[in-house]
N, C-alpha and C. Protein backbone atom coordinates (compact mmCIF):
# COMPACT_ATOMS: atom_id res chain seq x y z
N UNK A 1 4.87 32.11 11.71
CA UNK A 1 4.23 31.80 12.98
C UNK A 1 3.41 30.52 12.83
N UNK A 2 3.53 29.86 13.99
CA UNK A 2 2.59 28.67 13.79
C UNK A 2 1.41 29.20 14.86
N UNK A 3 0.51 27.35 14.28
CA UNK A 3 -0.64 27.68 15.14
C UNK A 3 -0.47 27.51 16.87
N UNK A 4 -1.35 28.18 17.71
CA UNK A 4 -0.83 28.49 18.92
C UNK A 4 -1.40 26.88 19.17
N UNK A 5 -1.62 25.94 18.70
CA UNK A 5 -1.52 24.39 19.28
C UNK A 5 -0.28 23.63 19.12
N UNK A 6 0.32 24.16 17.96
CA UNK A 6 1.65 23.25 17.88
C UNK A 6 3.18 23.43 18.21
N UNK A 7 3.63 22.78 18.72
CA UNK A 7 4.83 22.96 19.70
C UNK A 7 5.57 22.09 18.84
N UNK A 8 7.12 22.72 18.87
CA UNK A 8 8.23 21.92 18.50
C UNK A 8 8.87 20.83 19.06
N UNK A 9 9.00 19.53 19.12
CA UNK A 9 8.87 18.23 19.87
C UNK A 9 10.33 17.74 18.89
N UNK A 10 10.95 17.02 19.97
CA UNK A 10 11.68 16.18 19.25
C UNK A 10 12.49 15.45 20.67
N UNK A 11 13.33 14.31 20.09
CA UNK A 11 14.01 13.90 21.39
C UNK A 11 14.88 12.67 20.24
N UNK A 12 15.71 12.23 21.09
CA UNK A 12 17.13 11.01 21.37
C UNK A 12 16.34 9.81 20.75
N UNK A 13 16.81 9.34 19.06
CA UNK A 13 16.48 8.22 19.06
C UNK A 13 16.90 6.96 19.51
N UNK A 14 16.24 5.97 20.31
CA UNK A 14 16.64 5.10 21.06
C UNK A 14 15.17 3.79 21.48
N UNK A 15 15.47 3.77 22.46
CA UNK A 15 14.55 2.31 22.85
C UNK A 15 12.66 3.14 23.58
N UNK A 16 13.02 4.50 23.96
CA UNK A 16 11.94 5.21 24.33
C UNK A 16 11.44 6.31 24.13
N UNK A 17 10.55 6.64 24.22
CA UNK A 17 9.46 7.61 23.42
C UNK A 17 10.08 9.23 24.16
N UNK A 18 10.78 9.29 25.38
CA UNK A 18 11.07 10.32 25.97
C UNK A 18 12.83 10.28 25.87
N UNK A 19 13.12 9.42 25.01
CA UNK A 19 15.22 9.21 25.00
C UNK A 19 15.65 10.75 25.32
N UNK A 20 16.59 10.87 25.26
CA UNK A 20 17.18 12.23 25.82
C UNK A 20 18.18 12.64 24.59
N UNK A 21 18.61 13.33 24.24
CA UNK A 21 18.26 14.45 24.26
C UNK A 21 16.42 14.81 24.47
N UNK A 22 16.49 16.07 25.03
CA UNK A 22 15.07 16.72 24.68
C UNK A 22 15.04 17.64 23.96
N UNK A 23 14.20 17.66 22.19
CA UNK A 23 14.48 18.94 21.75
C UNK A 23 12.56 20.02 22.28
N UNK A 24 12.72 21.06 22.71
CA UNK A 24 11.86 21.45 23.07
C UNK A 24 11.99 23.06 22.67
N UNK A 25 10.81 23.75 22.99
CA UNK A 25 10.96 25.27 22.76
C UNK A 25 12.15 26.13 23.89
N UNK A 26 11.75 25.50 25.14
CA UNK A 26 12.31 26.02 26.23
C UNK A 26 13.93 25.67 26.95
N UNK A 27 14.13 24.40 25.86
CA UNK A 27 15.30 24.29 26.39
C UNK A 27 16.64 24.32 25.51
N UNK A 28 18.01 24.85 25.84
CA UNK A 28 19.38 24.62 25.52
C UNK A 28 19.45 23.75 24.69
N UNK A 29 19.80 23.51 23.58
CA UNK A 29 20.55 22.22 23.37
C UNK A 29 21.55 22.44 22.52
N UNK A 30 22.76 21.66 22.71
CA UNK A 30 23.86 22.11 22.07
C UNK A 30 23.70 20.86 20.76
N UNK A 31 23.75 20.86 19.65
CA UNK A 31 24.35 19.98 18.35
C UNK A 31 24.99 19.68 18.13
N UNK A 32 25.63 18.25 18.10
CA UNK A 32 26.74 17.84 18.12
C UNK A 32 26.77 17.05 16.70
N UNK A 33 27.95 16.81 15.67
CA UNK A 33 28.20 16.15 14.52
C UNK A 33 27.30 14.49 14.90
N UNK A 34 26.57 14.03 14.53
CA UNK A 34 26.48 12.34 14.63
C UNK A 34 25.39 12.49 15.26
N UNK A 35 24.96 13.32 16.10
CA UNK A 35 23.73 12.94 17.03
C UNK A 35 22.47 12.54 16.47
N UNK A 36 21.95 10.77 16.71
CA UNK A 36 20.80 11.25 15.86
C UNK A 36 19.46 11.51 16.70
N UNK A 37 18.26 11.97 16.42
CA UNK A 37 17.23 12.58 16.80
C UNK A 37 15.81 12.07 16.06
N UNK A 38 14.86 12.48 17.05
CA UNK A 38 13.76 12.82 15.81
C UNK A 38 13.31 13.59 16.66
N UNK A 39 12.38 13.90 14.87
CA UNK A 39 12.14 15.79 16.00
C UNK A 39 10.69 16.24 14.77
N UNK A 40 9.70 16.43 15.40
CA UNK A 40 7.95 16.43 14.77
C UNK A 40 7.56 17.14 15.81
N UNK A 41 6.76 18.07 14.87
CA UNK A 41 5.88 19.11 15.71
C UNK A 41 4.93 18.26 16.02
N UNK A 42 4.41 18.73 17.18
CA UNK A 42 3.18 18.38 17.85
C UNK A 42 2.05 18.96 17.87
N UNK A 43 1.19 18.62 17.11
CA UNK A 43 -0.23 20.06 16.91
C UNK A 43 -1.75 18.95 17.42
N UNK A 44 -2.70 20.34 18.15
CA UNK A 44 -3.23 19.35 18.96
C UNK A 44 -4.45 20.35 17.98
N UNK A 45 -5.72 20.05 18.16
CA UNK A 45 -6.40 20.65 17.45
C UNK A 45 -7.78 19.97 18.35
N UNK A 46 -8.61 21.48 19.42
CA UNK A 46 -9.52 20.82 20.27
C UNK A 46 -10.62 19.91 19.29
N UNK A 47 -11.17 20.16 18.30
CA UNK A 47 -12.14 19.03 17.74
C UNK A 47 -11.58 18.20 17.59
N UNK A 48 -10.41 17.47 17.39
CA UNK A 48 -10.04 16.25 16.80
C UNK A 48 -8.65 15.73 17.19
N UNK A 49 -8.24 16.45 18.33
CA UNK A 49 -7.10 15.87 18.65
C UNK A 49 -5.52 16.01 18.51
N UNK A 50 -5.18 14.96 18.72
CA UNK A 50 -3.11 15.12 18.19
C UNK A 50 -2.81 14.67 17.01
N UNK A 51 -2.51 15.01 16.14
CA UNK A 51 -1.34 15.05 14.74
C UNK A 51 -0.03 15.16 15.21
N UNK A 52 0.80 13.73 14.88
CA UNK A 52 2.17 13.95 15.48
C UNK A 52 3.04 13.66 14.26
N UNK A 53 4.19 13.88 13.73
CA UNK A 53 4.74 13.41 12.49
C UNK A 53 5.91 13.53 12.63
N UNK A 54 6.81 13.28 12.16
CA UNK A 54 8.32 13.43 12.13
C UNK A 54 9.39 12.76 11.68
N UNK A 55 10.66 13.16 11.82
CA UNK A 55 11.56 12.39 10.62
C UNK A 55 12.79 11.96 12.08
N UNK A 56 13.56 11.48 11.59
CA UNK A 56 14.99 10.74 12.04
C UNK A 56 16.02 11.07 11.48
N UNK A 57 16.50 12.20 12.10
CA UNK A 57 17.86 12.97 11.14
C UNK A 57 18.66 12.58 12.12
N UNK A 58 19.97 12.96 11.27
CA UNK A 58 21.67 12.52 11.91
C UNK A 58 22.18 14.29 11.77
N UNK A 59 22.15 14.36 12.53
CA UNK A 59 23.58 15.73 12.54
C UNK A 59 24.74 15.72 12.23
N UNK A 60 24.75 16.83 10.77
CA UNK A 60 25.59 16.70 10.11
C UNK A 60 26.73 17.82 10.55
N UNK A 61 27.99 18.39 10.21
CA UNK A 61 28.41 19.37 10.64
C UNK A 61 27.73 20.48 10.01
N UNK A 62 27.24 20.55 8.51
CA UNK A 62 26.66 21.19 8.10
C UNK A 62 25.04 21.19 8.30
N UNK A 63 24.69 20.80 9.12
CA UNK A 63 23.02 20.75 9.02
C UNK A 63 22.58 19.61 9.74
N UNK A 64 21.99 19.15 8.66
CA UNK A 64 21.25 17.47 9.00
C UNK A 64 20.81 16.87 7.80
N UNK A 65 21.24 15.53 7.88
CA UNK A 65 20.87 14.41 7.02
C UNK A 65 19.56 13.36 7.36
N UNK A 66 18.14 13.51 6.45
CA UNK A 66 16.78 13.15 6.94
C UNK A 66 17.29 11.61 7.05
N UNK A 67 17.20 10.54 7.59
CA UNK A 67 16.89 9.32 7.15
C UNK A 67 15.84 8.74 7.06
N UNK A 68 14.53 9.69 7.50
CA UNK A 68 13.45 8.72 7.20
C UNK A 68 13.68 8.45 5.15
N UNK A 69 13.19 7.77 5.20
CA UNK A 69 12.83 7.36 3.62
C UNK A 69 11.12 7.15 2.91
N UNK A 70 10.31 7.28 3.84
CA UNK A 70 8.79 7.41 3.78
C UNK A 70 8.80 8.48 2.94
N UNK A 71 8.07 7.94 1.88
CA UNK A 71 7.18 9.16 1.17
C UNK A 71 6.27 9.98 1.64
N UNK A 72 6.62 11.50 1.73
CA UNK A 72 6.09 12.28 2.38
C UNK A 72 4.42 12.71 1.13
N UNK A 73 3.49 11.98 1.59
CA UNK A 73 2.49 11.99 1.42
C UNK A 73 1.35 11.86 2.05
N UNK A 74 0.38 12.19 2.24
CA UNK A 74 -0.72 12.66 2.80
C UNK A 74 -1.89 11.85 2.43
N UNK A 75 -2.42 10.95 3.02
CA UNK A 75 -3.64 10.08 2.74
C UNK A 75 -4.26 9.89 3.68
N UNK A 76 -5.55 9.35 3.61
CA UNK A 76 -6.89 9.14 4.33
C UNK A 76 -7.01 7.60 4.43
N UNK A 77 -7.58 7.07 5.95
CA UNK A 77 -8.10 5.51 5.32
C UNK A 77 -9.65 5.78 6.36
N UNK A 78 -10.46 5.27 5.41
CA UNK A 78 -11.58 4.83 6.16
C UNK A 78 -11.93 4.32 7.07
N UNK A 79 -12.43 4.66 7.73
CA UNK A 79 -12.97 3.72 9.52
C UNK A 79 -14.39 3.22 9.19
N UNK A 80 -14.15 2.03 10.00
CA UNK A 80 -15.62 1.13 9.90
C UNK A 80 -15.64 0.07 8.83
């Protein structure tokens, strides 16, 4: 179970932030071989806001292939 702030988000990579496909909790979507996507939970957290993250996979017949290549690591930078 996740936390009741974060929702499963994803959509159609392309030229805009809403491309289509939509991957969402509530809706259909069928998977097709090649399609690529990105797709990051969305967790909102009332003291501090949105945390958004996510990768750029290709649909594979078997699954999915990640293409981000970012090191999945976790760091801090200072403000001010």
């Amino acid at each position: 179970m996740t936390s009741e702030y974060t929702r499963v988000r994803g959509h159609g990579l392309g030229l805009y932030v809403d491309g289509r496909p939509a991957v969402l909790e509530d809706v259909d979507l069928d998977l097709e071989p090649d399609m690529t996507l990105v797709v990051h939970p969305n967790t909102y957290h009332p003291e501090v806001g949105y945390f958004v993250h996510g990768d750029s996979v290709r649909v594979t017949p078997g699954g999915c292939e990640v293409l981000t290549r970012t090191a999945r690591q976790l760091f801090s930078v200072a403000l001010g």
